[in-house]
Protein backbone atom coordinates (compact mmCIF):
# COMPACT_ATOMS: atom_id res chain seq x y z
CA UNK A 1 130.05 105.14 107.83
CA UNK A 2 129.32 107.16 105.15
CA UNK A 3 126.31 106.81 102.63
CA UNK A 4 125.69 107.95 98.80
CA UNK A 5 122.69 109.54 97.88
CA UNK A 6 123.19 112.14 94.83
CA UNK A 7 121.12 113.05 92.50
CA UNK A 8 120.91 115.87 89.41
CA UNK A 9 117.72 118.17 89.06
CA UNK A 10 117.14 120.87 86.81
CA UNK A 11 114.67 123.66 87.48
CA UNK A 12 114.11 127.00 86.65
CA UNK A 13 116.35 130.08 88.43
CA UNK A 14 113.23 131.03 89.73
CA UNK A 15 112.56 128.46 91.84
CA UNK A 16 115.77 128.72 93.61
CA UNK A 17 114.66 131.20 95.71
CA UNK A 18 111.26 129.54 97.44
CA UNK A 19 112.98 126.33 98.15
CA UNK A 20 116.38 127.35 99.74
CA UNK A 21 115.98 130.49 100.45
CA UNK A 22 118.65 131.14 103.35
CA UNK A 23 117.22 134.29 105.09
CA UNK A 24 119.68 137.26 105.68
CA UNK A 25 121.31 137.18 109.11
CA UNK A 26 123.46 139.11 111.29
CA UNK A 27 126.20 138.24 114.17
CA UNK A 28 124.36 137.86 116.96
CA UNK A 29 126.48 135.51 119.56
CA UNK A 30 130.26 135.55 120.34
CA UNK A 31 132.18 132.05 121.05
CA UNK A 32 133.63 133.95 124.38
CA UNK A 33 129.40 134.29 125.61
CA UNK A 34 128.48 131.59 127.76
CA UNK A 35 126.15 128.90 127.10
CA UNK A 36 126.32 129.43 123.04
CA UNK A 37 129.00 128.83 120.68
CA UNK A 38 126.47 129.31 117.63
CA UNK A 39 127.92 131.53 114.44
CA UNK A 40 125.52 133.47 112.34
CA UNK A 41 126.94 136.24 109.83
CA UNK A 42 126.12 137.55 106.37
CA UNK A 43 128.98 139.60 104.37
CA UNK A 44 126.61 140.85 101.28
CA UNK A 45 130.41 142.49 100.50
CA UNK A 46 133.94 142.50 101.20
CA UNK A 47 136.00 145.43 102.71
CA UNK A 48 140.01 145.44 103.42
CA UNK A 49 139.00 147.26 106.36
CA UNK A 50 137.11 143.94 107.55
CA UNK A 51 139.18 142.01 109.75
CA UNK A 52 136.33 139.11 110.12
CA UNK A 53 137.86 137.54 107.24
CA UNK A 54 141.83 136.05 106.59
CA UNK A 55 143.45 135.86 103.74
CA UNK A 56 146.51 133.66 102.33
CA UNK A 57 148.62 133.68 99.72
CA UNK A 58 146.59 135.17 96.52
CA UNK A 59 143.75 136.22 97.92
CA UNK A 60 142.57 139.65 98.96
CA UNK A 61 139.58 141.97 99.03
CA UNK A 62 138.60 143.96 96.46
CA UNK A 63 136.13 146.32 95.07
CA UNK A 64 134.11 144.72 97.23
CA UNK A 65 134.81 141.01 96.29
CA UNK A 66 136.93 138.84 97.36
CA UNK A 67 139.42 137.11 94.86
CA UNK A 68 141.04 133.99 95.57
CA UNK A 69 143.05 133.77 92.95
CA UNK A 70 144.71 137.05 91.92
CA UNK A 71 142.26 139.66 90.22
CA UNK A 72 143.45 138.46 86.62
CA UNK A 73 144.78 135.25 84.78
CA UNK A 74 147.97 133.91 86.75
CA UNK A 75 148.85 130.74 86.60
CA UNK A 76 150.01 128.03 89.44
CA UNK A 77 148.31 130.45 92.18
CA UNK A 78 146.58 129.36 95.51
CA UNK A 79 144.50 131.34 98.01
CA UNK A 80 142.15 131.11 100.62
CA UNK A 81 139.66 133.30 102.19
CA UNK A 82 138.61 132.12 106.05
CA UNK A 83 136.33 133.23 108.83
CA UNK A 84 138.16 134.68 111.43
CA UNK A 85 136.52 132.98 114.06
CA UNK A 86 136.30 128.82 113.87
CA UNK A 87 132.89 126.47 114.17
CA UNK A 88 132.49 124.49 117.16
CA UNK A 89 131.37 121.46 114.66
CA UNK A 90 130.76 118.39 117.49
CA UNK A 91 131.25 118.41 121.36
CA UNK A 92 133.08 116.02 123.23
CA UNK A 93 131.09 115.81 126.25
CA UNK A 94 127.86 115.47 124.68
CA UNK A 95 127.92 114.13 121.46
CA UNK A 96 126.49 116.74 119.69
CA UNK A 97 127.05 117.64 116.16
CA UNK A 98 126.03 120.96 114.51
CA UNK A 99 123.77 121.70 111.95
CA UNK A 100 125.07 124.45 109.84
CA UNK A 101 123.96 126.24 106.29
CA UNK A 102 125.71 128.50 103.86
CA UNK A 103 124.93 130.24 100.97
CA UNK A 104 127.27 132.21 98.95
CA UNK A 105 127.74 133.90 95.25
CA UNK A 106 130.84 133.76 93.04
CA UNK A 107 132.13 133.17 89.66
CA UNK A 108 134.86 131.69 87.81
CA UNK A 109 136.02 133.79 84.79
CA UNK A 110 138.39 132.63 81.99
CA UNK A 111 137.77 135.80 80.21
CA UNK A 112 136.79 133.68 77.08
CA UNK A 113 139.75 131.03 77.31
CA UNK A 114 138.61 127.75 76.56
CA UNK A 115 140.89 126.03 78.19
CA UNK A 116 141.00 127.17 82.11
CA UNK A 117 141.71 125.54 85.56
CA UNK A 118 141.34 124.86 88.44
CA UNK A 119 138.13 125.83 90.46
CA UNK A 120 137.10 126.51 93.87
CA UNK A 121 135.94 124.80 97.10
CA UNK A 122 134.29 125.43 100.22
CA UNK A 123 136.27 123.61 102.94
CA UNK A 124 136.06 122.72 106.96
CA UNK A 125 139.60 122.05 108.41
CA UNK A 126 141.00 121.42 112.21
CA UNK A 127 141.27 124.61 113.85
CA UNK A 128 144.50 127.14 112.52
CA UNK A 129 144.38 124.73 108.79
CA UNK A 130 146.23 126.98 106.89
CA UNK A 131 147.29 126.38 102.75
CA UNK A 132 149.54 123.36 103.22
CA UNK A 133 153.29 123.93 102.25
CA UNK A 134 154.47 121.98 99.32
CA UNK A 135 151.23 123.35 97.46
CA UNK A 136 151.97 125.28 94.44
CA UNK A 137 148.14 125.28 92.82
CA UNK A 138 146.48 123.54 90.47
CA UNK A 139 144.69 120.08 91.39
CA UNK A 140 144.61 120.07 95.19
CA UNK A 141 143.01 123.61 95.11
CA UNK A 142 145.26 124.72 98.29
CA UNK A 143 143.30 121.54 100.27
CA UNK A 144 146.12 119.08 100.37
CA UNK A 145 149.55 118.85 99.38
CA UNK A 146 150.68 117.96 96.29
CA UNK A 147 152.52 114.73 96.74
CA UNK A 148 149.36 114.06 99.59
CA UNK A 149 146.55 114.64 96.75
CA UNK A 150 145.04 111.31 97.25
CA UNK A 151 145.11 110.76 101.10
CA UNK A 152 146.03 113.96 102.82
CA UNK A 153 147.69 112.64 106.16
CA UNK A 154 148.77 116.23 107.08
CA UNK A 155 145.99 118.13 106.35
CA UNK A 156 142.90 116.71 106.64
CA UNK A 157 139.71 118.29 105.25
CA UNK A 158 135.88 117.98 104.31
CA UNK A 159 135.05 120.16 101.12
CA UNK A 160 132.60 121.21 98.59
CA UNK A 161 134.62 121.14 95.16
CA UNK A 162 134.03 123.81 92.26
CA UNK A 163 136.01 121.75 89.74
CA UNK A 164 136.55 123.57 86.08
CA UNK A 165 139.86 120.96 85.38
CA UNK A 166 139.75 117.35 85.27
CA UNK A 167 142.92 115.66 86.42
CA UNK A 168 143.05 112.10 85.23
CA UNK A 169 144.02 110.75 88.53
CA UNK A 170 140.83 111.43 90.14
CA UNK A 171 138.41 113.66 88.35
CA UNK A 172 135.80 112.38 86.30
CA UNK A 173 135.20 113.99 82.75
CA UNK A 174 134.45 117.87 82.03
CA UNK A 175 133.65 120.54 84.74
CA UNK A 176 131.93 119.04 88.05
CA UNK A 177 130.99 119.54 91.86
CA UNK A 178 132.13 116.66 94.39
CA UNK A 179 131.93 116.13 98.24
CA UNK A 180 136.01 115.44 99.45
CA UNK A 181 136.81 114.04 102.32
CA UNK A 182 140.69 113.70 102.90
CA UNK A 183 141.63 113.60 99.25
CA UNK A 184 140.27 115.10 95.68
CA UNK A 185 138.83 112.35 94.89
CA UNK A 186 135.24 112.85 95.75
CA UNK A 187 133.24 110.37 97.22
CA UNK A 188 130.56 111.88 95.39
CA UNK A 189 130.40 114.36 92.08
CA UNK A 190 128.28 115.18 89.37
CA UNK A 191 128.97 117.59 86.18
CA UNK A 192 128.15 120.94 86.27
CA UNK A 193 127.29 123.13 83.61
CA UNK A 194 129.24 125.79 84.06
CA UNK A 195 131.31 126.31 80.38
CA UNK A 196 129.39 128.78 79.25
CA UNK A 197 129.19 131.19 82.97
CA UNK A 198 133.27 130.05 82.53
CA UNK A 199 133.39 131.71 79.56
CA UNK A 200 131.59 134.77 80.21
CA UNK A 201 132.46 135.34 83.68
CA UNK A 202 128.79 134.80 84.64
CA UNK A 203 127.50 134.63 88.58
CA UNK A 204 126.50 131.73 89.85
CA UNK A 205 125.13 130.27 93.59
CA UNK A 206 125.64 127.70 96.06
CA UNK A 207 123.59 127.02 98.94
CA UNK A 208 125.03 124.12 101.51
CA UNK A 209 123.26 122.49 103.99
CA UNK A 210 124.78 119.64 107.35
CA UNK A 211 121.89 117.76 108.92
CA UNK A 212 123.35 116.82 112.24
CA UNK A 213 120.69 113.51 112.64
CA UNK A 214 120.84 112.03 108.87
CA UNK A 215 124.87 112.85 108.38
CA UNK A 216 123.75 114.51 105.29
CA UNK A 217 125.26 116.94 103.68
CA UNK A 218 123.86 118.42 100.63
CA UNK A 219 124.77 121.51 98.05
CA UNK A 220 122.43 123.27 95.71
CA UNK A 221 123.87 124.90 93.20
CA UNK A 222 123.32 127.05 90.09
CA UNK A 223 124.93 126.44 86.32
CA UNK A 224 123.92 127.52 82.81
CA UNK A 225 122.34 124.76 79.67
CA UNK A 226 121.78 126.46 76.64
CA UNK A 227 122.59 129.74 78.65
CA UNK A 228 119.53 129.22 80.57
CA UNK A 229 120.78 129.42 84.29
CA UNK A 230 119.31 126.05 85.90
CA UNK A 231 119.54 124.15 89.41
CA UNK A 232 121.81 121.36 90.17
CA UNK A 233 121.86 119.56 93.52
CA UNK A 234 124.33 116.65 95.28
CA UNK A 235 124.26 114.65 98.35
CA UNK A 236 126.70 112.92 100.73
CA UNK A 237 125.60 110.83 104.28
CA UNK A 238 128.90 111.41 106.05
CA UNK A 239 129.66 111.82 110.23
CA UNK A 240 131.55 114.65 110.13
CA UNK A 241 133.00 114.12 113.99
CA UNK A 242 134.68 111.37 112.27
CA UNK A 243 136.72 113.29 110.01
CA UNK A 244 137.32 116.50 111.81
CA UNK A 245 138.27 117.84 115.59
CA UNK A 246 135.41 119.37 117.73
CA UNK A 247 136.40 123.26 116.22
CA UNK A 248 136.91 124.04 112.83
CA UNK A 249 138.58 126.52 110.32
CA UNK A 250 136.45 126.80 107.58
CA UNK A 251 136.04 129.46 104.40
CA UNK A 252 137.09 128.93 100.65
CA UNK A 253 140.47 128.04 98.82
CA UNK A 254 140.88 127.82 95.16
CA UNK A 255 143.88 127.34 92.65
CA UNK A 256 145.13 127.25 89.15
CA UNK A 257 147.50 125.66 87.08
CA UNK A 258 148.74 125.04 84.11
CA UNK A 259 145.85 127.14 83.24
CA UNK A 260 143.74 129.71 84.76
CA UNK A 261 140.73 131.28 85.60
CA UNK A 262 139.86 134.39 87.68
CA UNK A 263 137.77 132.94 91.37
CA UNK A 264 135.73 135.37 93.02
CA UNK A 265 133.45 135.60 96.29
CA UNK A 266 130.86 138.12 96.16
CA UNK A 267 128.52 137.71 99.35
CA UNK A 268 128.51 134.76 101.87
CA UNK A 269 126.20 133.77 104.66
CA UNK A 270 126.12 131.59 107.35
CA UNK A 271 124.95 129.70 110.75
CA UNK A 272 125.70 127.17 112.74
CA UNK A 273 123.22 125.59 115.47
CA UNK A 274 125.32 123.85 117.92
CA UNK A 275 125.27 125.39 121.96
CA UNK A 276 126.97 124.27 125.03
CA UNK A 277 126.85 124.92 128.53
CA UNK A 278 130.36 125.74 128.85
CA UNK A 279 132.62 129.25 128.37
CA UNK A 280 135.24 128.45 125.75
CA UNK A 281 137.80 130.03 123.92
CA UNK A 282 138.96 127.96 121.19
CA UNK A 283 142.23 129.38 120.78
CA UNK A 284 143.06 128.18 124.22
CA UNK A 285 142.22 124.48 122.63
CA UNK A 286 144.49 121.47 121.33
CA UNK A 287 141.84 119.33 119.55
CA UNK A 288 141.96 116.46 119.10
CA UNK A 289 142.20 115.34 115.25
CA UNK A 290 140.18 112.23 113.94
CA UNK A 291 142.85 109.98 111.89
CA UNK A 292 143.41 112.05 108.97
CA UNK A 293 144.57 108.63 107.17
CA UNK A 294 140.82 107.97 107.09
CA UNK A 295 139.38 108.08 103.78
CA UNK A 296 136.16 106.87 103.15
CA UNK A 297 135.85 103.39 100.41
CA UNK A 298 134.59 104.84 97.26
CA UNK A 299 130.95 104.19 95.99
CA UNK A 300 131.16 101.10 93.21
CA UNK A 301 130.32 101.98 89.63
């Protein structure tokens, strides 16, 4: 079952920092250690020397960044930026489902085009997900393929949409943030005010947070009114063991189009909460994969 409860909030920058806070943590447990298959990392910068994160297609590290989508205007590209080691997101044998935050800076730069695509997302996939093939960039942002946009049998997925373009399939109006689960079309979205940080290449933040006993996922992010950065927040109730295998790939993919933008990472952190009481090493696994047909019944309007 999945639930709706989204909202929009404005505050001032400031207060960003008191209520979600995510404190800065380092890797402290491997997924090879018995009784723990917990992550915990914090990349406050990106090396090429780092091989904790992999990169397809477009994206790469540099000058301490990480761009997704080439490090200037190009159009119909697609790249993704992963952990190197997956999530163990729900276990069989017990039932349990992780908890697991995130917090992370970036920006999507038009260099003062007006007209730009496509945006960004922060994705969970079944373990070894990589950019589907028949994706050339633009709407699916490197989630789904192309002819698949709407119900992505092969590639199923849970994201976090940065959305600059709005396809007239499935977007609503103008920039926006959405919750995806198996398609673009969100089960949830609201607009974000992001034109102007667009425009001038400005920073902005996301911090997102899975409650393992509500189902609810949640993002907090930042955007700009009247140049003024602000605070924006969304909500989704959704099981995520219903969507996605017990381990997960998860990291960032983003795409343009017909028009472009330039998508950057500049520091991410993370941790997950679910342990076990077994020694596993997911590459040794075969998952298996919830019905990726499964898309949840959009909300009425």
């Amino acid at each position: 079952m999945v639930a709706y409860n989204f909202k929009i909030e404005h505050f001032l920058f400031p207060h960003l920092s008191i209520l979600f806070y995510l404190s800065t943590i380092t890797y402290f447990f491997s997924l090879l250690t018995p009784f723990t298959s917990a992550l915990s990392f914090n990349f406050t910068s990106f090396s090429s020397a780092d091989s904790n994160i992999t990169y397809e297609r477009s994206a790469f590290p540099e000058n301490q960044v990480i761009q997704l989508t080439e490090d200037k205007l190009t159009l119909e590209a697609v790249g993704r930026a992963t952990y190197y080691k997956p999530m163990h997101l729900w276990d069989k044998d017990s039932g349990n489902l992780t908890d697991f935050t995130t917090h992370f800076s970036f920006s999507i730069d038009s260099k003062n085009q007006s007209v730009y695509g496509d945006g960004l997302a922060f994705f969970l996939a079944p373990l070894g997900s990589k950019i589907p093939m028949y994706t050339k960039g633009g709407s699916t942002m490197g989630l789904a393929r192309d002819d698949q946009a709407m119900n992505s049998v092969d590639n199923p997925f849970v994201a976090v949409e940065f959305d600059i373009y709005s396809n007239e399939y499935w977007d609503p109006p103008g920039e926006h943030v959405g919750i995806d689960i198996n398609s673009m079309k969100s089960i949830a979205n609201t607009s974000w005010y992001s034109n102007i940080a667009i425009m001038k290449g400005k920073k902005n933040e996301a911090w997102i947070r899975y409650n393992s006993s509500s189902y609810n996922l949640s993002v907090v992010f930042t955007g700009f009114r009247y140049d003024v950065p602000i605070r924006q927040f969304l909500s989704a109730n959704v099981d995520l063991s219903r969507y996605l295998p017990e381990w997960v790939t998860f990291g960032f993919s983003a795409t343009t189009g017909n028009s472009s933008a330039i998508h950057t990472i500049y520091s991410w952190d993370f941790k997950s909460s679910l342990e076990t009481n077994k020694t596993t090493n997911p590459k040794d696994l075969v998952a298996d994969t919830p019905s990726p047909d499964l898309v949840p019944n959009q909300p009425k309007s």
